[in-house]
N, C-alpha and C. Protein backbone atom coordinates (compact mmCIF):
# COMPACT_ATOMS: atom_id res chain seq x y z
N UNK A 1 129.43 -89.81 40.08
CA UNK A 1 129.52 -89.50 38.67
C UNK A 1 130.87 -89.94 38.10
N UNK A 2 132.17 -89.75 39.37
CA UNK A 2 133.01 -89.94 38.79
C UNK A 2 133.20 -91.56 38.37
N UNK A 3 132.89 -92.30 39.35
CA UNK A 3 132.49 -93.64 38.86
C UNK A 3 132.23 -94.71 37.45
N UNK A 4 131.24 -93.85 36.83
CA UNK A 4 129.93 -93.91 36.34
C UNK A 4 130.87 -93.62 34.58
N UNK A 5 131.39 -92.39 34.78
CA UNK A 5 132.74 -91.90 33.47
C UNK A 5 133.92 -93.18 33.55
N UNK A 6 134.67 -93.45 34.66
CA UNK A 6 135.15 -94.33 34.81
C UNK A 6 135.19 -95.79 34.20
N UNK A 7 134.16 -96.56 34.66
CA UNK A 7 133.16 -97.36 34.13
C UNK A 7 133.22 -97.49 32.72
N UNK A 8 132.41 -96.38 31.98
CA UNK A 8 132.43 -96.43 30.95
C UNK A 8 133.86 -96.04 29.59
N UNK A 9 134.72 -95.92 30.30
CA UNK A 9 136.18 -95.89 29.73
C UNK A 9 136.29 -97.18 29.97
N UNK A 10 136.27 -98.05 31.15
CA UNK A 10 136.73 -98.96 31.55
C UNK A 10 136.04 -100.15 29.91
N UNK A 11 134.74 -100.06 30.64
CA UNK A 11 133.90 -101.11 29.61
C UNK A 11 134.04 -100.85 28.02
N UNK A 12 134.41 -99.56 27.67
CA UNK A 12 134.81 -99.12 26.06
C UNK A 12 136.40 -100.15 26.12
N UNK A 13 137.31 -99.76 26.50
CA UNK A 13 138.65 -100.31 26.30
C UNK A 13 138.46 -101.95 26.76
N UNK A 14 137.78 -102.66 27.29
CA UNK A 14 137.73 -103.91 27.04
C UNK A 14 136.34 -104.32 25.64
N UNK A 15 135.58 -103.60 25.54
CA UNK A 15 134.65 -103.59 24.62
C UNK A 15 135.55 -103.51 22.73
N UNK A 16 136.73 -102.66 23.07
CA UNK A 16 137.40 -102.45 21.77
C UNK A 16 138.41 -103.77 21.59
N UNK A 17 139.08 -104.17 22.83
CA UNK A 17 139.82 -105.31 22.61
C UNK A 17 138.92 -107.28 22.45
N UNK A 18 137.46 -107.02 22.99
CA UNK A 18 137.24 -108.09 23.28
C UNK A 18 135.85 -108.14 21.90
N UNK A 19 135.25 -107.41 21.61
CA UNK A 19 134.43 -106.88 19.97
C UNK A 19 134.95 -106.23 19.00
N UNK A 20 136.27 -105.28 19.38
CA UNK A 20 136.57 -105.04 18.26
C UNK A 20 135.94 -103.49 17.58
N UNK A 21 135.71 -103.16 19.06
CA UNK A 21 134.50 -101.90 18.29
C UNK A 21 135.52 -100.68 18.67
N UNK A 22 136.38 -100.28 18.51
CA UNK A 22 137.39 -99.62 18.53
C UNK A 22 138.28 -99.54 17.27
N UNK A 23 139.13 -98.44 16.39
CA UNK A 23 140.14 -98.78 15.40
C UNK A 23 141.00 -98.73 16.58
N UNK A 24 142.22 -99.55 15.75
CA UNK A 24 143.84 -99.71 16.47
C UNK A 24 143.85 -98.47 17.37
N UNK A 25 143.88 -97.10 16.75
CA UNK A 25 144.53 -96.04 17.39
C UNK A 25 143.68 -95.60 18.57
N UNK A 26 142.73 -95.98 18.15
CA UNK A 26 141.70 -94.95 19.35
C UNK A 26 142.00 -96.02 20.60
N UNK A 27 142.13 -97.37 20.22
CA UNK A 27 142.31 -98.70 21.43
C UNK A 27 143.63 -98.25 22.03
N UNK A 28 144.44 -97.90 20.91
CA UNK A 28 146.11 -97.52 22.09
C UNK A 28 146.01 -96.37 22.61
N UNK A 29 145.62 -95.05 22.31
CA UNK A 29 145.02 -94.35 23.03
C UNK A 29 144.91 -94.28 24.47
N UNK A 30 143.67 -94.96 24.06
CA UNK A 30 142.74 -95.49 25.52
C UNK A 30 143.14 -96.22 26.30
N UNK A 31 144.19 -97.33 26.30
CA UNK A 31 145.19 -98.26 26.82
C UNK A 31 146.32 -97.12 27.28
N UNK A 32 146.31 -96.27 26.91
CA UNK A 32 147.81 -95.35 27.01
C UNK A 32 147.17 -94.47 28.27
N UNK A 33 146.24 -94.07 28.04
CA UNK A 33 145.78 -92.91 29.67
C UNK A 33 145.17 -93.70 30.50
N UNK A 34 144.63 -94.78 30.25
CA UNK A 34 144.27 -96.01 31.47
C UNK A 34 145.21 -95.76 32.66
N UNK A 35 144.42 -96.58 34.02
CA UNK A 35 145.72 -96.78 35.02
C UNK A 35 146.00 -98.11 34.46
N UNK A 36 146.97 -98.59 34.86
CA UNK A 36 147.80 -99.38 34.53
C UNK A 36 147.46 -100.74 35.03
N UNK A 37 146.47 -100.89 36.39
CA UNK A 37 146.03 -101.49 36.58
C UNK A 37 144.69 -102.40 36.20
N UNK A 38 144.29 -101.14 35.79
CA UNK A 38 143.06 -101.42 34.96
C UNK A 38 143.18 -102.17 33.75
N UNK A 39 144.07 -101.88 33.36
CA UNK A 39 144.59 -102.43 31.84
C UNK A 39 145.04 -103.80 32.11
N UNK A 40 145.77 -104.04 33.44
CA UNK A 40 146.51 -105.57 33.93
C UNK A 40 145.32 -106.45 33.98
N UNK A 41 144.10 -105.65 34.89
CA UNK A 41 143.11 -106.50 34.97
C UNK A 41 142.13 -107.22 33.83
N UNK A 42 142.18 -106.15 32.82
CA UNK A 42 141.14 -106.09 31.81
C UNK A 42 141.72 -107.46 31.06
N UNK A 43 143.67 -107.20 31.11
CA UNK A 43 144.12 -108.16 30.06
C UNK A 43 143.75 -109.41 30.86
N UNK A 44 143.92 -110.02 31.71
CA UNK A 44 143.80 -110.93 32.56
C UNK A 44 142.34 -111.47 32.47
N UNK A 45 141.48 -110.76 32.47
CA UNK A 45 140.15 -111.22 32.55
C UNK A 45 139.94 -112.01 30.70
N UNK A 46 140.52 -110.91 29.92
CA UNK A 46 140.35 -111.45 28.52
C UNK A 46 141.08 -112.70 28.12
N UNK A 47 142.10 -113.08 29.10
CA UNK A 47 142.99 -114.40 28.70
C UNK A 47 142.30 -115.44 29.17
N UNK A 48 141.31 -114.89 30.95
CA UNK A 48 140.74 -115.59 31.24
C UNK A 48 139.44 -116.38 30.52
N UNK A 49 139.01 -115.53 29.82
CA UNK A 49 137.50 -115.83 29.06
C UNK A 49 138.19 -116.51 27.79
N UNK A 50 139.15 -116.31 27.31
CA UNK A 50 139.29 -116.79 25.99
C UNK A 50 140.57 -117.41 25.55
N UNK A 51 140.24 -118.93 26.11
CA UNK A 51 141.42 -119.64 26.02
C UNK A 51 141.29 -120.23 24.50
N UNK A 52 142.39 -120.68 24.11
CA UNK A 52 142.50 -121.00 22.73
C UNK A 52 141.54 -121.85 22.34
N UNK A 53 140.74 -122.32 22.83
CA UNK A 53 139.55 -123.51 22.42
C UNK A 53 138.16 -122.50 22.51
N UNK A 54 138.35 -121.61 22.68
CA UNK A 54 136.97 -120.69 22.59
C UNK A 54 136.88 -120.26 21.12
N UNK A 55 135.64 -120.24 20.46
CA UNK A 55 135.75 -119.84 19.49
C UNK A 55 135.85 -118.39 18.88
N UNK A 56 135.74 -117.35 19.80
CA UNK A 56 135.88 -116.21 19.33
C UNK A 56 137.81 -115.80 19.61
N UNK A 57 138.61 -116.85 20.37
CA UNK A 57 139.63 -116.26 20.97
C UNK A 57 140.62 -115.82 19.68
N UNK A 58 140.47 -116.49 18.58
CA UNK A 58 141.17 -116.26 17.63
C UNK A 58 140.87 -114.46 17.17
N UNK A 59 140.14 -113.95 17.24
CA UNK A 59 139.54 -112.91 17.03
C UNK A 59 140.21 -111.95 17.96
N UNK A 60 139.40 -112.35 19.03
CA UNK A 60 139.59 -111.62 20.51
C UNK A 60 141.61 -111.41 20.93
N UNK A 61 141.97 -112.63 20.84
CA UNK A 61 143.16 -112.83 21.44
C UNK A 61 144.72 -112.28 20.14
N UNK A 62 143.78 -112.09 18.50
CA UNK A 62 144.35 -111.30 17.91
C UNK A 62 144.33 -109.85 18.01
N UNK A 63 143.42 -108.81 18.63
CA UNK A 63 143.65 -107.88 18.75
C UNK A 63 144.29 -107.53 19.88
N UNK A 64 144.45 -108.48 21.00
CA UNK A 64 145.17 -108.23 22.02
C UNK A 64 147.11 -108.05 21.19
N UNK A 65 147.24 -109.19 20.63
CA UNK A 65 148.43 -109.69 19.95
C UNK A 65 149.01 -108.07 19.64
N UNK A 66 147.78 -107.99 18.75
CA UNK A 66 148.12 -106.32 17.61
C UNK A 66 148.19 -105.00 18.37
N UNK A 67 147.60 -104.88 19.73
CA UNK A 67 147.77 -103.87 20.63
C UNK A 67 148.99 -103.87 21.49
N UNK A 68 149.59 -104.98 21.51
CA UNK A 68 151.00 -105.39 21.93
C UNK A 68 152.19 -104.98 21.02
N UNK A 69 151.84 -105.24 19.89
CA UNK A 69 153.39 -105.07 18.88
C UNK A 69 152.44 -103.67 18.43
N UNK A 70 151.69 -102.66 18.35
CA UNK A 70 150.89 -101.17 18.25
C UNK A 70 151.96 -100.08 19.24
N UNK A 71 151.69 -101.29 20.45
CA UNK A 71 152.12 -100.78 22.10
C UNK A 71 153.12 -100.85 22.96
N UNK A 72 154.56 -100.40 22.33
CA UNK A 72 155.63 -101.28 22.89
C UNK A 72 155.62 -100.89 24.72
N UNK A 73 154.96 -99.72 24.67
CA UNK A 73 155.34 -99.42 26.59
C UNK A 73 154.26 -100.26 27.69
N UNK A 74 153.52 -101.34 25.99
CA UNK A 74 152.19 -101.80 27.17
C UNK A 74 152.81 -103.10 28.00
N UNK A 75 153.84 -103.57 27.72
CA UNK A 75 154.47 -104.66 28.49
C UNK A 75 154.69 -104.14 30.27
N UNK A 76 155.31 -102.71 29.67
CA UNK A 76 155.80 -102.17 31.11
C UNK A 76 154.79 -101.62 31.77
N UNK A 77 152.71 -101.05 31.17
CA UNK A 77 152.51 -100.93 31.80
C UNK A 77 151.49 -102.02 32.37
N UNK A 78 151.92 -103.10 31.65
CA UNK A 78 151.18 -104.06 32.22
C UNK A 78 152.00 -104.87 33.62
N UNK A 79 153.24 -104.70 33.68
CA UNK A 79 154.15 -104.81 34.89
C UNK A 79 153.88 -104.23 36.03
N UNK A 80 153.65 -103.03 35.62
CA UNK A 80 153.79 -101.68 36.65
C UNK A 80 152.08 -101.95 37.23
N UNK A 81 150.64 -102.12 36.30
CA UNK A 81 149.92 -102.83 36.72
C UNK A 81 149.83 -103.96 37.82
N UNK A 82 150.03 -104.85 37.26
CA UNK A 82 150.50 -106.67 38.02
C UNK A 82 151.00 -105.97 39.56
N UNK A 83 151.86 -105.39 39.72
CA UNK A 83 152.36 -104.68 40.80
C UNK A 83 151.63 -104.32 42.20
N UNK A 84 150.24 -103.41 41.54
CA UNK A 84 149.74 -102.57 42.51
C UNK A 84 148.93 -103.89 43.49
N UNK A 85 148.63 -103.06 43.99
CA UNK A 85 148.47 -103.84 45.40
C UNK A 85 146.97 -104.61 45.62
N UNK A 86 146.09 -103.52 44.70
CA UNK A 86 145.17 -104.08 44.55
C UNK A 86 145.07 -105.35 44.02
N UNK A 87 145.55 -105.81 42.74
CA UNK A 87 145.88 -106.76 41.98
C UNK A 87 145.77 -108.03 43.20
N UNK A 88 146.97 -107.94 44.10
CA UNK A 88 146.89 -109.16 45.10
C UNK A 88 145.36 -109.11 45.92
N UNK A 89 145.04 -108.22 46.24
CA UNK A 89 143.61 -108.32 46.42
C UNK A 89 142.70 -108.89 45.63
N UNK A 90 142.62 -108.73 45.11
CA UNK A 90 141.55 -109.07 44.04
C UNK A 90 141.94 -111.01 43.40
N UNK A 91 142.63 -111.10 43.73
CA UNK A 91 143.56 -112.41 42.71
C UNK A 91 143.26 -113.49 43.96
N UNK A 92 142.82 -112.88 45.38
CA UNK A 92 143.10 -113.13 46.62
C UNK A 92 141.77 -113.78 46.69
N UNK A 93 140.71 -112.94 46.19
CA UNK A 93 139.06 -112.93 46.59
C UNK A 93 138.97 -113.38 45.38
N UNK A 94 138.68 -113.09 44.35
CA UNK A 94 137.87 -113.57 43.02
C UNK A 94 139.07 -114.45 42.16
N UNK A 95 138.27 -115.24 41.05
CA UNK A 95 138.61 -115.70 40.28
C UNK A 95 138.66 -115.10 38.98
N UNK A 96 139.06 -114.61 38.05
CA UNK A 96 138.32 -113.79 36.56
C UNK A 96 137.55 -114.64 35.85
N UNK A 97 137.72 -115.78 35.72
CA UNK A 97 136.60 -116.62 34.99
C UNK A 97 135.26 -116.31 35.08
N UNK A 98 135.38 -116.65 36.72
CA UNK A 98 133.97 -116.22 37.40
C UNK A 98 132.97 -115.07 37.62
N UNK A 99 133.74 -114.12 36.72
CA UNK A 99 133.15 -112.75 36.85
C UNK A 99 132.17 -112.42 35.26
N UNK A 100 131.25 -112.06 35.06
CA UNK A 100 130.75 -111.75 33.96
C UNK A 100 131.43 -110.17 33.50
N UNK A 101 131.71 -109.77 32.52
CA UNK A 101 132.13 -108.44 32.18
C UNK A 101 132.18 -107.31 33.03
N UNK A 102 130.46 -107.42 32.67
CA UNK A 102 129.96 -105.63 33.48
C UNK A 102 130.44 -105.74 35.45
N UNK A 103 130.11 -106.79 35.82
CA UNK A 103 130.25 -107.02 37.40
C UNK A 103 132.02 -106.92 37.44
N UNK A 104 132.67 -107.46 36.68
CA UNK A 104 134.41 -107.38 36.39
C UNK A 104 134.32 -105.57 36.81
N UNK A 105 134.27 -105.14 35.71
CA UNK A 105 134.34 -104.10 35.24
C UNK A 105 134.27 -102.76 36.48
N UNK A 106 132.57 -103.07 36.90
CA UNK A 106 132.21 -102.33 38.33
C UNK A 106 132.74 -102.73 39.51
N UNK A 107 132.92 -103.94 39.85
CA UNK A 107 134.14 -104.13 40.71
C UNK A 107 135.33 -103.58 41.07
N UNK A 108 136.18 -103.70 39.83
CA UNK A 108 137.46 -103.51 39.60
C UNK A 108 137.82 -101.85 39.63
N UNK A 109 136.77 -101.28 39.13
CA UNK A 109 136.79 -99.63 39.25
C UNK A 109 136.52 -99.31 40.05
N UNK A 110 135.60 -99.87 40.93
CA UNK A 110 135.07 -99.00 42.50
C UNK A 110 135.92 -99.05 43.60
N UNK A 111 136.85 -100.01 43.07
CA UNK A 111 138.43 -100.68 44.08
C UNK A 111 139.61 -99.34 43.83
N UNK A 112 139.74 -99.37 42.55
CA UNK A 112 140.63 -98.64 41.87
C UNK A 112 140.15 -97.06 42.34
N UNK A 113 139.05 -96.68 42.26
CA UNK A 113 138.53 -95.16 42.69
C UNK A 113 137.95 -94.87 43.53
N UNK A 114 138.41 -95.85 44.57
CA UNK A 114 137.69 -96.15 45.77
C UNK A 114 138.58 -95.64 47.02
């Protein structure tokens, strides 16, 4: 169950940065009680999917922008993220390109709460 709650924090806070279905506050919020890792990964996967020649990245890669200057401690916890150990795992085995969302998502949490 705990999973399952997990998950769905996980997939809301990339769902608010990558659609937009979140306001500002409720997204920093939710970025703010995240682990830190989760948040490293999520950003990573979204840089991955949406390089400047994608057409939604202008969209997508502006609310990242605006959750950054929203978020001044998200630099550090995107550091403190990058860090954990999992991260080299994962960077080790997968690619983020190669991952579709939801499989990202359930992956990355069952590692993390695992």
């Amino acid at each position: 169950m705990a999973f399952q709650q997990e998950k769905r924090r996980a997939r809301r806070i990339l769902a608010g940065i990558e659609e937009g279905t979140l306001r500002p506050a409720e997204l920093r919020a939710s970025v703010r009680e995240a682990d830190p890792a989760l948040i490293y990964f999520i950003v990573r996967w979204i840089r991955a999917h949406y390089p400047a020649t994608h057409p939604a990245a202008e969209g997508v890669l502006g609310r990242l922008v605006e959750l950054s200057a929203d978020n001044p401690s998200l630099a550090a916890q995107l550091k403190e993220g990058g860090e954990d150990t999992i991260v080299e795992w994962f960077e080790e085995t997968y690619e983020y390109a190669d991952l579709p969302a939801g499989q990202f998502i359930d992956l990355v949490v069952e590692k993390l709460e695992g």
